[in-house]
N, C-alpha and C. Protein backbone atom coordinates (compact mmCIF):
# COMPACT_ATOMS: atom_id res chain seq x y z
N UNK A 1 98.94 107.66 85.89
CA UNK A 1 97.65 107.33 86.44
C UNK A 1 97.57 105.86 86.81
N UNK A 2 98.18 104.97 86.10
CA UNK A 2 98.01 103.62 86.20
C UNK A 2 99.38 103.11 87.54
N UNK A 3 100.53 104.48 87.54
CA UNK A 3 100.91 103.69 89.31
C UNK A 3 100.12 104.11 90.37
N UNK A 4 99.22 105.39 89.94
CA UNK A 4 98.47 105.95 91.14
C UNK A 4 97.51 104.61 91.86
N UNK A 5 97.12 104.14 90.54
CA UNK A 5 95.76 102.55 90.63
C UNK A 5 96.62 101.62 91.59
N UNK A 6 98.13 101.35 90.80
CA UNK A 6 98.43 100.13 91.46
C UNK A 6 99.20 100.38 93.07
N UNK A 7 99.26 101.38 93.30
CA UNK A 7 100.29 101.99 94.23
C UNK A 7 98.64 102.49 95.55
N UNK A 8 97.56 102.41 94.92
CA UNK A 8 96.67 102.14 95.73
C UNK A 8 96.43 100.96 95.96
N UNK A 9 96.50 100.23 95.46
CA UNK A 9 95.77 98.30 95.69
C UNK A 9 96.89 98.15 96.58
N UNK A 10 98.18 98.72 96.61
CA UNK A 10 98.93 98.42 97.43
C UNK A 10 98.97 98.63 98.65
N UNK A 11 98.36 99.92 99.15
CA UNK A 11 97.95 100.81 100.10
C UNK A 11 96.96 99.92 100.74
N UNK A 12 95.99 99.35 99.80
CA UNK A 12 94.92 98.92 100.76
C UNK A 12 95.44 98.11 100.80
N UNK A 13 96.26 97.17 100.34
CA UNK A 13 96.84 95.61 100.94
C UNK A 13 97.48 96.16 102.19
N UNK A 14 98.24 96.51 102.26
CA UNK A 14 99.14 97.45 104.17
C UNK A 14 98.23 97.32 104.83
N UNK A 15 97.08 98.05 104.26
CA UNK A 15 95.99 98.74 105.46
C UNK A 15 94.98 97.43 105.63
N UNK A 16 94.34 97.08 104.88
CA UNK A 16 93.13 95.68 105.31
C UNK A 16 94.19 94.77 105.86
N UNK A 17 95.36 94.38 105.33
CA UNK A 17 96.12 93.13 105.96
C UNK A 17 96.69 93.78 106.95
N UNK A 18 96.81 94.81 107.58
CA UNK A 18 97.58 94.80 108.88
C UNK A 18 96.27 94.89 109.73
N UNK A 19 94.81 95.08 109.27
CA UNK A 19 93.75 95.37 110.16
C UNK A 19 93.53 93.76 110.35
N UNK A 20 93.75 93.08 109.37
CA UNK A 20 93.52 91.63 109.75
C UNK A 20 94.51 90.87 110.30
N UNK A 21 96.05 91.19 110.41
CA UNK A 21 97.12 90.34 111.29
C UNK A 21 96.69 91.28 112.64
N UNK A 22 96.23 92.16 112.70
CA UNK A 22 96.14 92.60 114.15
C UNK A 22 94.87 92.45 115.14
N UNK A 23 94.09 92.35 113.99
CA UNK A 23 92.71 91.17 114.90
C UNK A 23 92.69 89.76 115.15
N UNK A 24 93.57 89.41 114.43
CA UNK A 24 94.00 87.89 114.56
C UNK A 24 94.93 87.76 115.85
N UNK A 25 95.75 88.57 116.13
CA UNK A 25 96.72 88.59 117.16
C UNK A 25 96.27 89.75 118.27
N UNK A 26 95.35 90.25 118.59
CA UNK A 26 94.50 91.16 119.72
C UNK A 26 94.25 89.97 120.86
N UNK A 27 93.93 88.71 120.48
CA UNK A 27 93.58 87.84 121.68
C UNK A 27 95.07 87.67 122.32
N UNK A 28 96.19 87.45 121.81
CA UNK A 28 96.95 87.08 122.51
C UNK A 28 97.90 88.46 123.42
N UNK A 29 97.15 89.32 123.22
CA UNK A 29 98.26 90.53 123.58
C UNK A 29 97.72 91.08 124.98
N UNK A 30 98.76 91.50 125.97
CA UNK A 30 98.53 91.86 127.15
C UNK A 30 97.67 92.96 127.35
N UNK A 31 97.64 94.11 126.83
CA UNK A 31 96.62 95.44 126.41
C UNK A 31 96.34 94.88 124.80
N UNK A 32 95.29 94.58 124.56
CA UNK A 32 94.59 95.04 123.55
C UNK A 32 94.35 95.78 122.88
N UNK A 33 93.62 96.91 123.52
CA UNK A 33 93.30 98.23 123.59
C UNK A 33 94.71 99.07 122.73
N UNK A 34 95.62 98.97 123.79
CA UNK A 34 96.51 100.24 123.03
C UNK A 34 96.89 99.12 121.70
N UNK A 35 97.17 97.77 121.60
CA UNK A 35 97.51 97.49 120.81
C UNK A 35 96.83 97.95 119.66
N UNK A 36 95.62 97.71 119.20
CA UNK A 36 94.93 98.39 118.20
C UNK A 36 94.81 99.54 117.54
N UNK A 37 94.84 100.54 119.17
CA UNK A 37 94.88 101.79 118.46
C UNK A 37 96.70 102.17 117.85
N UNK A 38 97.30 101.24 118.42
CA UNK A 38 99.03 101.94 117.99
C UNK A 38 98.86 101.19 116.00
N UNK A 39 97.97 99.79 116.14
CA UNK A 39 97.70 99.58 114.93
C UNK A 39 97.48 100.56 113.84
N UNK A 40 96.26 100.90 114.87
CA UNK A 40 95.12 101.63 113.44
C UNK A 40 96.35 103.33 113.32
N UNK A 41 97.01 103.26 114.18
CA UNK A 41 97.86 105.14 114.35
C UNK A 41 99.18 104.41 113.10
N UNK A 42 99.95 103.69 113.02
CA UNK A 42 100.36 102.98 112.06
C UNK A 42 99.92 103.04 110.69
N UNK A 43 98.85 102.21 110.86
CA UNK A 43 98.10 101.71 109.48
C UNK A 43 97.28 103.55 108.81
N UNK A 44 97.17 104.28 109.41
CA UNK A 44 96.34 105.63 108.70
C UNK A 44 97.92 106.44 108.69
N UNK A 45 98.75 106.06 109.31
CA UNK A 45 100.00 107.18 109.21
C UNK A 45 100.40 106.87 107.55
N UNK A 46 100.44 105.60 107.64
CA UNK A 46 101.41 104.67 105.94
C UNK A 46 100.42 105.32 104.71
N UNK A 47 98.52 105.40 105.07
CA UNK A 47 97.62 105.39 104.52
C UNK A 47 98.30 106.84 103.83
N UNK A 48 97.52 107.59 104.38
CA UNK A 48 97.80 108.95 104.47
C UNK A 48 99.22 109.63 103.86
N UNK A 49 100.08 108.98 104.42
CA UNK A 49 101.67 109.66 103.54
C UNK A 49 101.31 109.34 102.26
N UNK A 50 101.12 107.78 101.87
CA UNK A 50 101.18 107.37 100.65
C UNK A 50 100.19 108.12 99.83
N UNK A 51 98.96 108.60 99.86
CA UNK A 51 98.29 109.37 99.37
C UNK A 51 98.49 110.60 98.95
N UNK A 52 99.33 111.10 100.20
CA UNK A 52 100.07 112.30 99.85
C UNK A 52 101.04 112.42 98.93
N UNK A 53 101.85 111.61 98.80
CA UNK A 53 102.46 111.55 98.02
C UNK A 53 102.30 111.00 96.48
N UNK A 54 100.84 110.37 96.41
CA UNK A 54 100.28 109.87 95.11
C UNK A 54 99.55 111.00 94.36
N UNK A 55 99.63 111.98 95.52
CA UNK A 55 98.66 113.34 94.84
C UNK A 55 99.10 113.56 93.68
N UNK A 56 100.48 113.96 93.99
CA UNK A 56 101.36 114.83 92.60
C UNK A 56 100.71 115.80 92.31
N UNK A 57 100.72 115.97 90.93
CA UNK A 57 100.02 117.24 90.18
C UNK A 57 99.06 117.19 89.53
N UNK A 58 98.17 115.78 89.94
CA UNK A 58 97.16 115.48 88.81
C UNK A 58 96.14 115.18 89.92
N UNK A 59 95.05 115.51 89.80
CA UNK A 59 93.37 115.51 90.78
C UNK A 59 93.29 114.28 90.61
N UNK A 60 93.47 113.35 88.93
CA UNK A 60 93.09 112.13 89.16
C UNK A 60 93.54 110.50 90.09
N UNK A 61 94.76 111.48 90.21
CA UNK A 61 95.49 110.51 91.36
C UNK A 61 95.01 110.19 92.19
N UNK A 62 94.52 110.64 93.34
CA UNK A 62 93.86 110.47 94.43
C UNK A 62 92.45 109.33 94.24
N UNK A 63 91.50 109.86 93.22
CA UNK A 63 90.30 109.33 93.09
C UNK A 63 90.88 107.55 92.69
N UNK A 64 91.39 107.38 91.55
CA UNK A 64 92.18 106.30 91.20
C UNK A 64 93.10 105.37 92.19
N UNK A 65 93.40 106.07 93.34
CA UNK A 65 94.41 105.44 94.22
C UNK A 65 93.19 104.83 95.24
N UNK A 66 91.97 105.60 95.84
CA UNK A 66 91.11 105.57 96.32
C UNK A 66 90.46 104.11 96.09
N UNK A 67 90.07 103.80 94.37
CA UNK A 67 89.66 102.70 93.80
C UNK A 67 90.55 101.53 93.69
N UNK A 68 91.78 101.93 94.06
CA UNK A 68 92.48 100.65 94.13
C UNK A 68 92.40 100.21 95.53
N UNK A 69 92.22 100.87 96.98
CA UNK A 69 92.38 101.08 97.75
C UNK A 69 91.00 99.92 98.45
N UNK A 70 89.75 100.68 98.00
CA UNK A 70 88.49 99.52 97.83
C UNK A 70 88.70 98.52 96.86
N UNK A 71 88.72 98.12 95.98
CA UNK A 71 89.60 97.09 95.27
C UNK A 71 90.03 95.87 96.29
N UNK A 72 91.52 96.30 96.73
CA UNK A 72 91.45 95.56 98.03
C UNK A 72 91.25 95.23 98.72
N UNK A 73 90.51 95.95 98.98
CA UNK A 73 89.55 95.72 100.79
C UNK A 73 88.29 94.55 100.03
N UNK A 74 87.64 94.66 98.64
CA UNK A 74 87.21 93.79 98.33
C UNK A 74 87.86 92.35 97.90
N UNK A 75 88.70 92.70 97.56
CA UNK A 75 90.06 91.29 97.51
C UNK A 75 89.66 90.45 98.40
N UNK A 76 90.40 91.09 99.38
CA UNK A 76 90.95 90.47 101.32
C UNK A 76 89.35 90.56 101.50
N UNK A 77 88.23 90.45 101.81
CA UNK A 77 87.55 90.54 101.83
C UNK A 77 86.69 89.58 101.85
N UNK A 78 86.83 89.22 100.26
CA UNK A 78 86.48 87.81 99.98
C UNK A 78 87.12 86.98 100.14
N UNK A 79 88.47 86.77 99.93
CA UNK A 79 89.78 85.91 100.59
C UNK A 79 89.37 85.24 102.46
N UNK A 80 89.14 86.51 103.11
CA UNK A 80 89.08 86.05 104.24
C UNK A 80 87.49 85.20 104.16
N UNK A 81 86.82 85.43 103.68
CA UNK A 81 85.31 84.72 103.92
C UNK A 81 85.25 83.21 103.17
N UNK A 82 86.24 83.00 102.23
CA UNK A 82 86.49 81.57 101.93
C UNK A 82 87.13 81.25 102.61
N UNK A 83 88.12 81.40 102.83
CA UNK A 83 89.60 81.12 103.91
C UNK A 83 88.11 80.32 105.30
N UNK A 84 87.25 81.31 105.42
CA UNK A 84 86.54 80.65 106.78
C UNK A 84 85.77 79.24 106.42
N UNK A 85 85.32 79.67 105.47
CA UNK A 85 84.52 78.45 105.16
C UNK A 85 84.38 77.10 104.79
């Protein structure tokens, strides 16, 4: 249960930090547009396997991977809002 936790904080680190190197770098890219979406098709493909595979045989996996998952996104979150200030 406790790699499901950390193997989510990890998940959301992939996923919030590639949503944030790829908004950071959207101004400089020739299409935008597809750039993002090949992002976000990326970033939910990694999401998604890894979940799947955190399922295993236990219900609590998922919910636990979930909370590590927000966890991060609150991390990076606050990281980025000092980082601005």
């Amino acid at each position: 249960m406790v790699i499901a936790f950390i193997t989510g904080i990890l998940l959301g680190f992939v996923f919030f930090g590639g949503l944030y190197f790829s908004v950071n770098r959207m101004a400089d890219m020739k299409h935008p547009a597809v750039f993002m979406l090949a992002s976000l098709i990326v970033r939910m493909a990694i999401l998604l396997v890894g979940l799947y595979l955190i399922r295993g045989d236990s219900f609590y996996n998922i919910p636990l991977a979930l909370l590590g998952i927000i966890l991060a996104r609150t991390y990076l979150t606050w990281r980025v809002k000092r980082k601005e200030s």
